[in-house]
N, C-alpha and C. Protein backbone atom coordinates (compact mmCIF):
# COMPACT_ATOMS: atom_id res chain seq x y z
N UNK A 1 -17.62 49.24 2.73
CA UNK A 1 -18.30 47.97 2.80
C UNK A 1 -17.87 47.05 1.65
N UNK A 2 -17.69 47.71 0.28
CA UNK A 2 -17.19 46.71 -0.87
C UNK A 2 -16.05 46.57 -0.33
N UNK A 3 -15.00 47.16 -0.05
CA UNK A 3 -13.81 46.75 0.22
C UNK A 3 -13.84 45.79 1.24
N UNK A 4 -14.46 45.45 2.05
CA UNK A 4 -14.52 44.91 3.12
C UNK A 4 -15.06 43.00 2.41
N UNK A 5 -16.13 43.24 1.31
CA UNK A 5 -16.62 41.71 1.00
C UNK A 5 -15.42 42.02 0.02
N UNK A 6 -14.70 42.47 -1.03
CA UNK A 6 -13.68 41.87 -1.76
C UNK A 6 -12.54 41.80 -0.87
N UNK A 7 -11.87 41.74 0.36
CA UNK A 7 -11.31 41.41 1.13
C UNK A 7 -11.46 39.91 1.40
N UNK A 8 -13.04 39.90 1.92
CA UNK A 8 -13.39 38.68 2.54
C UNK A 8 -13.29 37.43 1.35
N UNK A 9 -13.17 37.90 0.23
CA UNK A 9 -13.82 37.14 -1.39
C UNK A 9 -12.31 36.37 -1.38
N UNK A 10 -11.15 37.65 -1.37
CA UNK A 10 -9.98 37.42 -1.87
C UNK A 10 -9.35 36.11 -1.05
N UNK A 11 -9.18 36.28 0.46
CA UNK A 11 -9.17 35.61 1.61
C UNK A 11 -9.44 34.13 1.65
N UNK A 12 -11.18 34.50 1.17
CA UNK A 12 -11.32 33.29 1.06
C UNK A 12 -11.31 32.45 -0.37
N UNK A 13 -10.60 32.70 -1.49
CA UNK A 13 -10.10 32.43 -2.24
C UNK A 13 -9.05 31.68 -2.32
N UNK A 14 -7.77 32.20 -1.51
CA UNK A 14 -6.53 32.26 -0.97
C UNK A 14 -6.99 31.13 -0.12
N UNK A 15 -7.84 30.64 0.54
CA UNK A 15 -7.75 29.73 1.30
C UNK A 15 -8.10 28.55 0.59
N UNK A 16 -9.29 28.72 -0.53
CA UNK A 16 -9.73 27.39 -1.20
C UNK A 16 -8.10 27.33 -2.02
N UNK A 17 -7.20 27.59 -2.52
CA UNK A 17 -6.57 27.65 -3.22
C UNK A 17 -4.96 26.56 -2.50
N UNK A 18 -5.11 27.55 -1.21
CA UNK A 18 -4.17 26.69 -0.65
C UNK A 18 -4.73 24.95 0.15
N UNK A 19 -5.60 24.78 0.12
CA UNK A 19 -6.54 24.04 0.35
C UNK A 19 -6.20 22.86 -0.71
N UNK A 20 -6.87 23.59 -2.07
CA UNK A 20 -6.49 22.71 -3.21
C UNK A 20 -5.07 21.94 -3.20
N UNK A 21 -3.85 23.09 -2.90
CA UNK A 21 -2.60 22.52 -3.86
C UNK A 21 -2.12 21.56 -2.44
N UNK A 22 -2.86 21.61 -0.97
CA UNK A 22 -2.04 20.55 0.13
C UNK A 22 -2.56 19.28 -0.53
N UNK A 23 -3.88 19.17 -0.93
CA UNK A 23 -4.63 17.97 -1.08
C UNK A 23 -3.83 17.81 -2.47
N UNK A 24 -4.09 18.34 -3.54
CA UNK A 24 -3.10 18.03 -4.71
C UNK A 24 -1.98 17.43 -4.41
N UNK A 25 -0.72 18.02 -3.46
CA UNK A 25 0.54 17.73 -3.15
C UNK A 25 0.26 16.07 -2.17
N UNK A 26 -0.44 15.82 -1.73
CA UNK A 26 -0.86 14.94 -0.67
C UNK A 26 -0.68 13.68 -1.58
N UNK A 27 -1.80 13.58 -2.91
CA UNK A 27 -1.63 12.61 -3.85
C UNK A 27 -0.31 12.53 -4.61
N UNK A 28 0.27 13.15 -4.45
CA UNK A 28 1.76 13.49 -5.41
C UNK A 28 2.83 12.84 -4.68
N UNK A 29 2.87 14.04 -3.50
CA UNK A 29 4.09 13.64 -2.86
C UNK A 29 3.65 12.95 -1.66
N UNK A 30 4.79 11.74 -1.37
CA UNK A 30 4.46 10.88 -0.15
C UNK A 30 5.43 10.57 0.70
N UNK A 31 5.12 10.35 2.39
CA UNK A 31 5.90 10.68 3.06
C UNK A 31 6.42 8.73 3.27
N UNK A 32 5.97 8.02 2.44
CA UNK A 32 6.53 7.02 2.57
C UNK A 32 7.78 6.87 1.20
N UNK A 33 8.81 6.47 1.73
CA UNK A 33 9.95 6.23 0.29
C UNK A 33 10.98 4.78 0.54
N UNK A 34 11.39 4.33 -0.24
CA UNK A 34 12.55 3.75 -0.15
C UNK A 34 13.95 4.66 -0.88
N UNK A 35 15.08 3.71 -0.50
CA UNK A 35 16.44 4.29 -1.50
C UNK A 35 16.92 3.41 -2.06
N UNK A 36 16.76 3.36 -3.30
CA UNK A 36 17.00 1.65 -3.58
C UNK A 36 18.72 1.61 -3.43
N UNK A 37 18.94 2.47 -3.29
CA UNK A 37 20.49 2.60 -3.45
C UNK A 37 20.94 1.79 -2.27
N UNK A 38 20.51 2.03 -1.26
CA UNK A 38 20.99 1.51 0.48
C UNK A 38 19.85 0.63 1.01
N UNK A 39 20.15 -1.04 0.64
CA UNK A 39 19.78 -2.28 1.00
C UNK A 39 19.15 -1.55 2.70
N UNK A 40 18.12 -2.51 2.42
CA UNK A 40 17.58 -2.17 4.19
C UNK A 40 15.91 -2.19 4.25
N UNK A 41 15.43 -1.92 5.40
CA UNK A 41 14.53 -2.37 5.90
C UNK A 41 13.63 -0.78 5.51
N UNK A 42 12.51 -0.12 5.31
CA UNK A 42 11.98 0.72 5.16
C UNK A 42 10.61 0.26 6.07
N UNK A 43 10.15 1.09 6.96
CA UNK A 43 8.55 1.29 7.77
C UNK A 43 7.11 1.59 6.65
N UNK A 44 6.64 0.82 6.63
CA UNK A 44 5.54 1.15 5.52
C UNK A 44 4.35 1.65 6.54
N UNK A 45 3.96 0.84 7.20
CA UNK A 45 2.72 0.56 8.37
C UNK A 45 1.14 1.66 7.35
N UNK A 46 1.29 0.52 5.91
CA UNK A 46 -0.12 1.12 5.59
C UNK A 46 -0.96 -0.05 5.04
N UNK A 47 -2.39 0.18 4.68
CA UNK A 47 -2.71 -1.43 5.07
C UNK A 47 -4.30 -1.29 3.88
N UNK A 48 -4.99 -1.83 3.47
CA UNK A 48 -6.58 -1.63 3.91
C UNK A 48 -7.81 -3.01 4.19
N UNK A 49 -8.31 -2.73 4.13
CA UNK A 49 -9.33 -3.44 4.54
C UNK A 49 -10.64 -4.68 3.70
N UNK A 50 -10.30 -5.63 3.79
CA UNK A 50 -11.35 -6.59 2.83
C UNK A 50 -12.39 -7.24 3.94
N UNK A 51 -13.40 -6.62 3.34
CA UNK A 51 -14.74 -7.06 3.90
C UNK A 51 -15.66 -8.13 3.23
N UNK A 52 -16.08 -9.11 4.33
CA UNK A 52 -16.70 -10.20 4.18
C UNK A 52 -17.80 -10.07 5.11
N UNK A 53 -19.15 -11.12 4.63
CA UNK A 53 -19.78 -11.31 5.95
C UNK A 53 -19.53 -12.56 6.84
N UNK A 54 -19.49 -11.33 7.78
CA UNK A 54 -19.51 -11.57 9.34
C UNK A 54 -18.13 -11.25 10.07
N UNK A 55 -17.39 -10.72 8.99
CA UNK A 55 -16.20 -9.75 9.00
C UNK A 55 -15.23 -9.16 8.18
N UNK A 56 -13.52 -9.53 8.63
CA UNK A 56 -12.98 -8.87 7.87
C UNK A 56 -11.47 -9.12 7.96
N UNK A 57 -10.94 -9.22 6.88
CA UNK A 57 -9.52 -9.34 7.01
C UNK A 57 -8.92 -7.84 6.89
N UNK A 58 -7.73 -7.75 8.11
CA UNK A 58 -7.11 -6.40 7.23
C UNK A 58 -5.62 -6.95 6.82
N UNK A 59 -5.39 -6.12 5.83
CA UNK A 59 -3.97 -6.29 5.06
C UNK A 59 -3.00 -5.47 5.00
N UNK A 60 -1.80 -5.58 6.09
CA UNK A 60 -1.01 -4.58 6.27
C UNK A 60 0.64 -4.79 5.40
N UNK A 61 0.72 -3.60 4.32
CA UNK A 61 2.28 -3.54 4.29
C UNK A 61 2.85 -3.12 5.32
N UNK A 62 3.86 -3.85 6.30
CA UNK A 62 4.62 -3.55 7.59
C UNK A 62 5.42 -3.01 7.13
N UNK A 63 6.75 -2.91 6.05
CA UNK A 63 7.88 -2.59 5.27
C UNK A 63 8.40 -3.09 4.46
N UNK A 64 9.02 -2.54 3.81
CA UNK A 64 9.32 -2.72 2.29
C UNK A 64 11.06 -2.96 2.70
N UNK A 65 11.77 -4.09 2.05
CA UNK A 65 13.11 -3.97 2.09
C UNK A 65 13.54 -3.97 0.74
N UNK A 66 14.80 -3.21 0.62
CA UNK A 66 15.76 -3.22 -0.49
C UNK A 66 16.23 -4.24 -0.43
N UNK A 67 16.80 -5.26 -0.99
CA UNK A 67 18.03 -6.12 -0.96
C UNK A 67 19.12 -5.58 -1.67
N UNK A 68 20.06 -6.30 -1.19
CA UNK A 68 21.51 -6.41 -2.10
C UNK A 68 21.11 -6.43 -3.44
N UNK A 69 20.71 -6.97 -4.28
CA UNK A 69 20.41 -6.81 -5.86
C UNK A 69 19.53 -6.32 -6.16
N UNK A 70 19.08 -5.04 -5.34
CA UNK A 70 17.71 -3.97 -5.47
C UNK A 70 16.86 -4.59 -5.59
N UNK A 71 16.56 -5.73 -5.73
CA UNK A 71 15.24 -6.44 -5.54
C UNK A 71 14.36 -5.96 -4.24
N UNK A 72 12.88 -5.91 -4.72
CA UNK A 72 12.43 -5.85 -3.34
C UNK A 72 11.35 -6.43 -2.70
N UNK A 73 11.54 -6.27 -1.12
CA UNK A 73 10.84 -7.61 -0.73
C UNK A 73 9.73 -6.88 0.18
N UNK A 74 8.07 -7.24 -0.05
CA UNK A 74 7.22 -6.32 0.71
C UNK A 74 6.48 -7.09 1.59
N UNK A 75 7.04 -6.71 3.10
CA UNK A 75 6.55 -7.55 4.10
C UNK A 75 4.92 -7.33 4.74
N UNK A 76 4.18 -8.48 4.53
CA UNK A 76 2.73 -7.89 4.33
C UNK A 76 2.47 -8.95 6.16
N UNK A 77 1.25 -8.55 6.61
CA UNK A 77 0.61 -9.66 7.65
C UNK A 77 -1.00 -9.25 7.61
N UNK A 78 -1.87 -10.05 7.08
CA UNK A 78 -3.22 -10.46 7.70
C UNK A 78 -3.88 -10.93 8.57
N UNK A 79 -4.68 -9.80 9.02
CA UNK A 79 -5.38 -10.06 10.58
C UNK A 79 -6.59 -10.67 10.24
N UNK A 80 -7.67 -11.33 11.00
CA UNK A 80 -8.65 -12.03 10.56
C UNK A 80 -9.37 -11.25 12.07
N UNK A 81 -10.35 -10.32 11.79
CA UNK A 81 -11.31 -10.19 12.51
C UNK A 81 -12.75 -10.76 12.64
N UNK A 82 -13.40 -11.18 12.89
CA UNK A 82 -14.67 -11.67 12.97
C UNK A 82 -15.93 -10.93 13.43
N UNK A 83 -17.02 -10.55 13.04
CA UNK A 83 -17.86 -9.43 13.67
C UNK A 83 -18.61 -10.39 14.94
N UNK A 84 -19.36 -9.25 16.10
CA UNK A 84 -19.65 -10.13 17.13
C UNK A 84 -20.69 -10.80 17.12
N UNK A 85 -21.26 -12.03 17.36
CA UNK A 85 -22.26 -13.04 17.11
C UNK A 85 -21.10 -14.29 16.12
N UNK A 86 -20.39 -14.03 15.33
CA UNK A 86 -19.72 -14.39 14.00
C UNK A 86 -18.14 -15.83 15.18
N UNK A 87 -18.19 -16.45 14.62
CA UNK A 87 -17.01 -17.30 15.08
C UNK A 87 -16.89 -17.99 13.57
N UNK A 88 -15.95 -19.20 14.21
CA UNK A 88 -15.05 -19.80 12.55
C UNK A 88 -13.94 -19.77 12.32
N UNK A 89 -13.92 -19.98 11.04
CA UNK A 89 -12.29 -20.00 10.64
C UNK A 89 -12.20 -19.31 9.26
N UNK A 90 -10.74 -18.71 8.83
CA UNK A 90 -11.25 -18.37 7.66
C UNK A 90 -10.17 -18.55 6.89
N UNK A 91 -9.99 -19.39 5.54
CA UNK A 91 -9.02 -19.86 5.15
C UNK A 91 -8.20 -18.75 3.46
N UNK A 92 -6.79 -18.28 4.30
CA UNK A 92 -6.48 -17.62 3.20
C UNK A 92 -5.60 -18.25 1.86
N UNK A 93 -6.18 -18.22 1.04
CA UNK A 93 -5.50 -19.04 -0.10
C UNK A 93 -4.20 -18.44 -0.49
N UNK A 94 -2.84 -19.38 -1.13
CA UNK A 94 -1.39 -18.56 -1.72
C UNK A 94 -2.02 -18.07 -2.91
N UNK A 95 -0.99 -16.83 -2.72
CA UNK A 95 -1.24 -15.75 -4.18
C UNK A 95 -0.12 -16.02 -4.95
N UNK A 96 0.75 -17.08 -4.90
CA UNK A 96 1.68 -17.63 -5.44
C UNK A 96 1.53 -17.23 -7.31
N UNK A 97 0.64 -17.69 -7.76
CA UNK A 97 0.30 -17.61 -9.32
C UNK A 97 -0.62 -16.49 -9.50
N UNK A 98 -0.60 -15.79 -8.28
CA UNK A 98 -2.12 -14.26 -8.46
C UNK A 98 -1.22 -13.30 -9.27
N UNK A 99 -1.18 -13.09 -10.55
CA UNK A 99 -1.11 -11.74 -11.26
C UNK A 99 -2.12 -10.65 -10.74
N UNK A 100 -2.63 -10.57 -9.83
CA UNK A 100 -3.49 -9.17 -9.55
C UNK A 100 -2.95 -8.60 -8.85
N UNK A 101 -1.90 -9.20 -8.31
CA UNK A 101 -1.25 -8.14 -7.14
C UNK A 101 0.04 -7.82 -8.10
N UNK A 102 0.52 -6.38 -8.27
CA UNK A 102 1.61 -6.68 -8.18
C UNK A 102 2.03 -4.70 -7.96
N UNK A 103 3.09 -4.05 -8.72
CA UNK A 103 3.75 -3.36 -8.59
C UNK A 103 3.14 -2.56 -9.56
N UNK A 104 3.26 -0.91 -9.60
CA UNK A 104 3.15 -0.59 -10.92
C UNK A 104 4.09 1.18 -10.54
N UNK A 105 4.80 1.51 -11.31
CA UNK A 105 5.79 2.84 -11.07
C UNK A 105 4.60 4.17 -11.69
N UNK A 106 5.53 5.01 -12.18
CA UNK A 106 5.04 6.19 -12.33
C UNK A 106 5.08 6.96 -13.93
N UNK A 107 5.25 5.58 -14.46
CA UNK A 107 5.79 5.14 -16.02
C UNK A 107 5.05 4.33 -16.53
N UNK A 108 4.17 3.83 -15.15
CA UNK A 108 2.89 2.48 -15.80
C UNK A 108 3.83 1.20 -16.18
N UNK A 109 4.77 0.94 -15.64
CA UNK A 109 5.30 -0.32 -15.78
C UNK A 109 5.10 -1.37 -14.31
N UNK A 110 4.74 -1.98 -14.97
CA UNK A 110 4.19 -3.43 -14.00
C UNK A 110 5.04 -4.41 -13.73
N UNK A 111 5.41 -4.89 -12.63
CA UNK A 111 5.86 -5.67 -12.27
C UNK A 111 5.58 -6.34 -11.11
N UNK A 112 5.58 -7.56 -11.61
CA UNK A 112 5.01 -9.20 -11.12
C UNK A 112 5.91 -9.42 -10.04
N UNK A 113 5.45 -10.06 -8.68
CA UNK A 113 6.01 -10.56 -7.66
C UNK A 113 6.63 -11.85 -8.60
N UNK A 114 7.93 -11.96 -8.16
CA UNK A 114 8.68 -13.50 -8.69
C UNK A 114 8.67 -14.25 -7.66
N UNK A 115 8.36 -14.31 -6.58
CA UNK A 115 8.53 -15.34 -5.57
C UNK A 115 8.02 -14.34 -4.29
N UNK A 116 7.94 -16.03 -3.08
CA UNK A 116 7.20 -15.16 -1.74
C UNK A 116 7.31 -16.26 -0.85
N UNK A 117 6.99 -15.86 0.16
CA UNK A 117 7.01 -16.82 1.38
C UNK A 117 6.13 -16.57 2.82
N UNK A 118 6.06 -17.19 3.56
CA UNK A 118 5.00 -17.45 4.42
C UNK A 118 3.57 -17.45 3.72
N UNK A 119 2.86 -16.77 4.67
CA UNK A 119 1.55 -16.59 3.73
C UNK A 119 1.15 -16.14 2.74
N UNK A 120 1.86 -15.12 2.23
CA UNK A 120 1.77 -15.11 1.20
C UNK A 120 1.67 -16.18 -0.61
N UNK A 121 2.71 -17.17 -0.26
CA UNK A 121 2.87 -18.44 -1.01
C UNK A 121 2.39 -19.56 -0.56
N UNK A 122 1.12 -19.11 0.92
CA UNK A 122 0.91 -20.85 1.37
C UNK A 122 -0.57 -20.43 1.72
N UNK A 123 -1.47 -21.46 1.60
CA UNK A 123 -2.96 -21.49 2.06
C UNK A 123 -2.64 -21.51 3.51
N UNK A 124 -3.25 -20.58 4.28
CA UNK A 124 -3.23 -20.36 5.85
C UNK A 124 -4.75 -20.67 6.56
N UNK A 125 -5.23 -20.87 7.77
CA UNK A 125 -6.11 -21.03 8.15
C UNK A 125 -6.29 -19.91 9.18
N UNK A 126 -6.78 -18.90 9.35
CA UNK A 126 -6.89 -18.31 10.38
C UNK A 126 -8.28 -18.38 11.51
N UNK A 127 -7.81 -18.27 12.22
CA UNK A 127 -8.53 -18.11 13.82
C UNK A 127 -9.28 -15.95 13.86
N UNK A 128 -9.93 -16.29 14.70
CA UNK A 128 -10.40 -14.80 14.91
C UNK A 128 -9.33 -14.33 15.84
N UNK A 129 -8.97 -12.68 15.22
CA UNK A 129 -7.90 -12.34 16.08
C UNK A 129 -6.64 -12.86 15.86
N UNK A 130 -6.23 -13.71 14.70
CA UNK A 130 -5.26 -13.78 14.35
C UNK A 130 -4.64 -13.65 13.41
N UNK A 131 -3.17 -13.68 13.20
CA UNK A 131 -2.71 -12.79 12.06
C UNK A 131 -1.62 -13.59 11.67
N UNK A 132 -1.05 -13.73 10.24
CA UNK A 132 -0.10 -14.33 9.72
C UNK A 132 0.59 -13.37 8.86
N UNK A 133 2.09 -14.02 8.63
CA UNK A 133 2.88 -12.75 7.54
C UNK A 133 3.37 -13.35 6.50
N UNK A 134 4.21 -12.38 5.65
CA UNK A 134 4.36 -13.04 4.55
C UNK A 134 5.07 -12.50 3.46
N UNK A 135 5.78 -12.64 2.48
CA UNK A 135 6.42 -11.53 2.06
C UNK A 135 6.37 -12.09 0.36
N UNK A 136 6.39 -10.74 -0.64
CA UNK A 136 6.25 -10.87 -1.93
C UNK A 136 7.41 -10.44 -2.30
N UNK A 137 7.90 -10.67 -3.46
CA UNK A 137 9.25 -9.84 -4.04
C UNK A 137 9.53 -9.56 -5.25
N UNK A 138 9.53 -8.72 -5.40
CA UNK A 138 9.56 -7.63 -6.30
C UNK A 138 10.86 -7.40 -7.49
N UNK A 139 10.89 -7.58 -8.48
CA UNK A 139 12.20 -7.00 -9.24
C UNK A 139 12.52 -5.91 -9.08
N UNK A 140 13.76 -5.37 -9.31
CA UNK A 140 14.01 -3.96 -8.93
C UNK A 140 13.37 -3.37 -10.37
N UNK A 141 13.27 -1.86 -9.78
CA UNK A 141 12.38 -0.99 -10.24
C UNK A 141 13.18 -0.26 -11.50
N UNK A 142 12.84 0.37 -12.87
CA UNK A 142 13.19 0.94 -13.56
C UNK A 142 14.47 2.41 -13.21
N UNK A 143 15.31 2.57 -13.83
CA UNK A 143 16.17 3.71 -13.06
C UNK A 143 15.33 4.98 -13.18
N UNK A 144 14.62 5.34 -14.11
CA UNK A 144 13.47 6.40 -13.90
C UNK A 144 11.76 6.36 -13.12
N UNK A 145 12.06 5.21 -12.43
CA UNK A 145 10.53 5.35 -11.65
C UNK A 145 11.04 5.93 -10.51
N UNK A 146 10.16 7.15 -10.14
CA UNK A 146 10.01 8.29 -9.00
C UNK A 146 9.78 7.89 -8.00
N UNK A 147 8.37 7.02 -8.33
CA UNK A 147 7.73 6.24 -6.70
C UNK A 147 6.66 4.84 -8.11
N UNK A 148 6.68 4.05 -6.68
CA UNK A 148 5.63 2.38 -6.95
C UNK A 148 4.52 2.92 -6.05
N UNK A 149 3.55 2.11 -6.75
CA UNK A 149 2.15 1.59 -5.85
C UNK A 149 2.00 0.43 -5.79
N UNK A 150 1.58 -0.06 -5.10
CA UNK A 150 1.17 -1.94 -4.49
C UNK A 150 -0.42 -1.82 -5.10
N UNK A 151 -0.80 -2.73 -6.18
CA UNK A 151 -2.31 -3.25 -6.53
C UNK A 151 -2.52 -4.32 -5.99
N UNK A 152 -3.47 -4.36 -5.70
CA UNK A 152 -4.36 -5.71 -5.40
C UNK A 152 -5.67 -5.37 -5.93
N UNK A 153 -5.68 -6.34 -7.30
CA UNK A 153 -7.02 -5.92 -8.42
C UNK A 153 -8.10 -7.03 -7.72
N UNK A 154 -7.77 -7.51 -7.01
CA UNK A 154 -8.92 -9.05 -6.65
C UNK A 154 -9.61 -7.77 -5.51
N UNK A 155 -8.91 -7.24 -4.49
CA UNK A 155 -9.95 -6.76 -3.98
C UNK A 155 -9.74 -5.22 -4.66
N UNK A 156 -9.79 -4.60 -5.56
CA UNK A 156 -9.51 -3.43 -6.06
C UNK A 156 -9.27 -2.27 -5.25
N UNK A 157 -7.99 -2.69 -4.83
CA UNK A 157 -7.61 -2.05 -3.43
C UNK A 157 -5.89 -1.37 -4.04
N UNK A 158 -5.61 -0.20 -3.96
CA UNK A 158 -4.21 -0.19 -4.01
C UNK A 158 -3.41 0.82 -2.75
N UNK A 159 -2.63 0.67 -2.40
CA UNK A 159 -2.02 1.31 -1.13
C UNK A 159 -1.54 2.94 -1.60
N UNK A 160 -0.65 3.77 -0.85
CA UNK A 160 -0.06 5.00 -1.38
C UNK A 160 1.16 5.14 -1.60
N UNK A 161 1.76 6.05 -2.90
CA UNK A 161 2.61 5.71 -3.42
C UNK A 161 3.90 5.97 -2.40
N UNK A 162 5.19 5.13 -3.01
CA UNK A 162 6.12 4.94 -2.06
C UNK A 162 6.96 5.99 -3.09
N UNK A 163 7.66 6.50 -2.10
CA UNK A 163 8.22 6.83 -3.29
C UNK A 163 10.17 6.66 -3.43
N UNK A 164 10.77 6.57 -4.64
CA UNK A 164 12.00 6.19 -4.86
C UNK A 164 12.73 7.16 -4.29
N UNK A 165 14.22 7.01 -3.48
CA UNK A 165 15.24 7.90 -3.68
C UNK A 165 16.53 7.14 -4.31
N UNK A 166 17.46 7.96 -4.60
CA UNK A 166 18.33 7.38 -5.48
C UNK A 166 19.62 8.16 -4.68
């Protein structure tokens, strides 16, 4: 019978354990990356959510591109949902001069969007159910950052890390 609960003890030990290191590895390693090496288009499709009353904008990184001078450019679009009873309009201001958004590596170095376009750099008006895009851009990244995260300190929101290949 003891052998039987230190069996069951060990087991389930072995399970909180492997348990721990997926969720550990989960925050670590990420299945989103760029290469800064090879200019191009990267799939981000991660996003979250700013809540207002009577709804809600969501904020999606669509993909991240490399450019030719490793610069990079992060293609964002905001949806404007409205809750039901709720109509209107809802007007998104340029983050043109917003220091709250920006970049930060795995070294704690920060870096500031230098320029942007569509909505991102322009006051937009949205409709319910509709969505505008927009893109920020990024200096290229330190030769020792591993992976970036995207902040947005206005809504204290940050996305999951991307991570570098070389």
């Amino acid at each position: 019978m003891k052998k039987k609960i230190l069996v069951l003890i060990a087991l389930s030990l072995l399970v909180v354990i492997l348990i721990g290191c997926n969720s550990q590895d989960k925050n670590i390693i990420t299945q989103k990356y760029i290469d800064v090496t090879k200019p191009g288009e990267y799939d981000m499709n991660v996003g979250y959510l700013c809540v207002f009353d009577g709804g809600d904008i969501s904020i999606f990184l669509d993909s991240v591109e490399v450019l030719n001078d490793s610069s990079l450019k992060f293609n964002f679009r905001w949806l404007l949902q409205m809750d039901f009873g709720y109509s209107g309009i809802v007007t998104k201001y340029s983050d043109e001069f917003n220091k709250n958004m920006y970049i930060k590596d795995n070294k704690n170095n920060i870096y500031h969007h230098f320029d942007g376009d569509g909505a991102a750099y322009q006051d937009v008006t949205l409709y319910d159910g509709e969505s505008v895009v927009g893109a920020f851009y990024f200096p290229s990244v330190n030769n020792d950052a591993e992976y970036i995260i995207f902040f947005d300190d206005d809504q204290n929101k940050s996305l999951e890390p991307i991570r570098i290949k070389r």
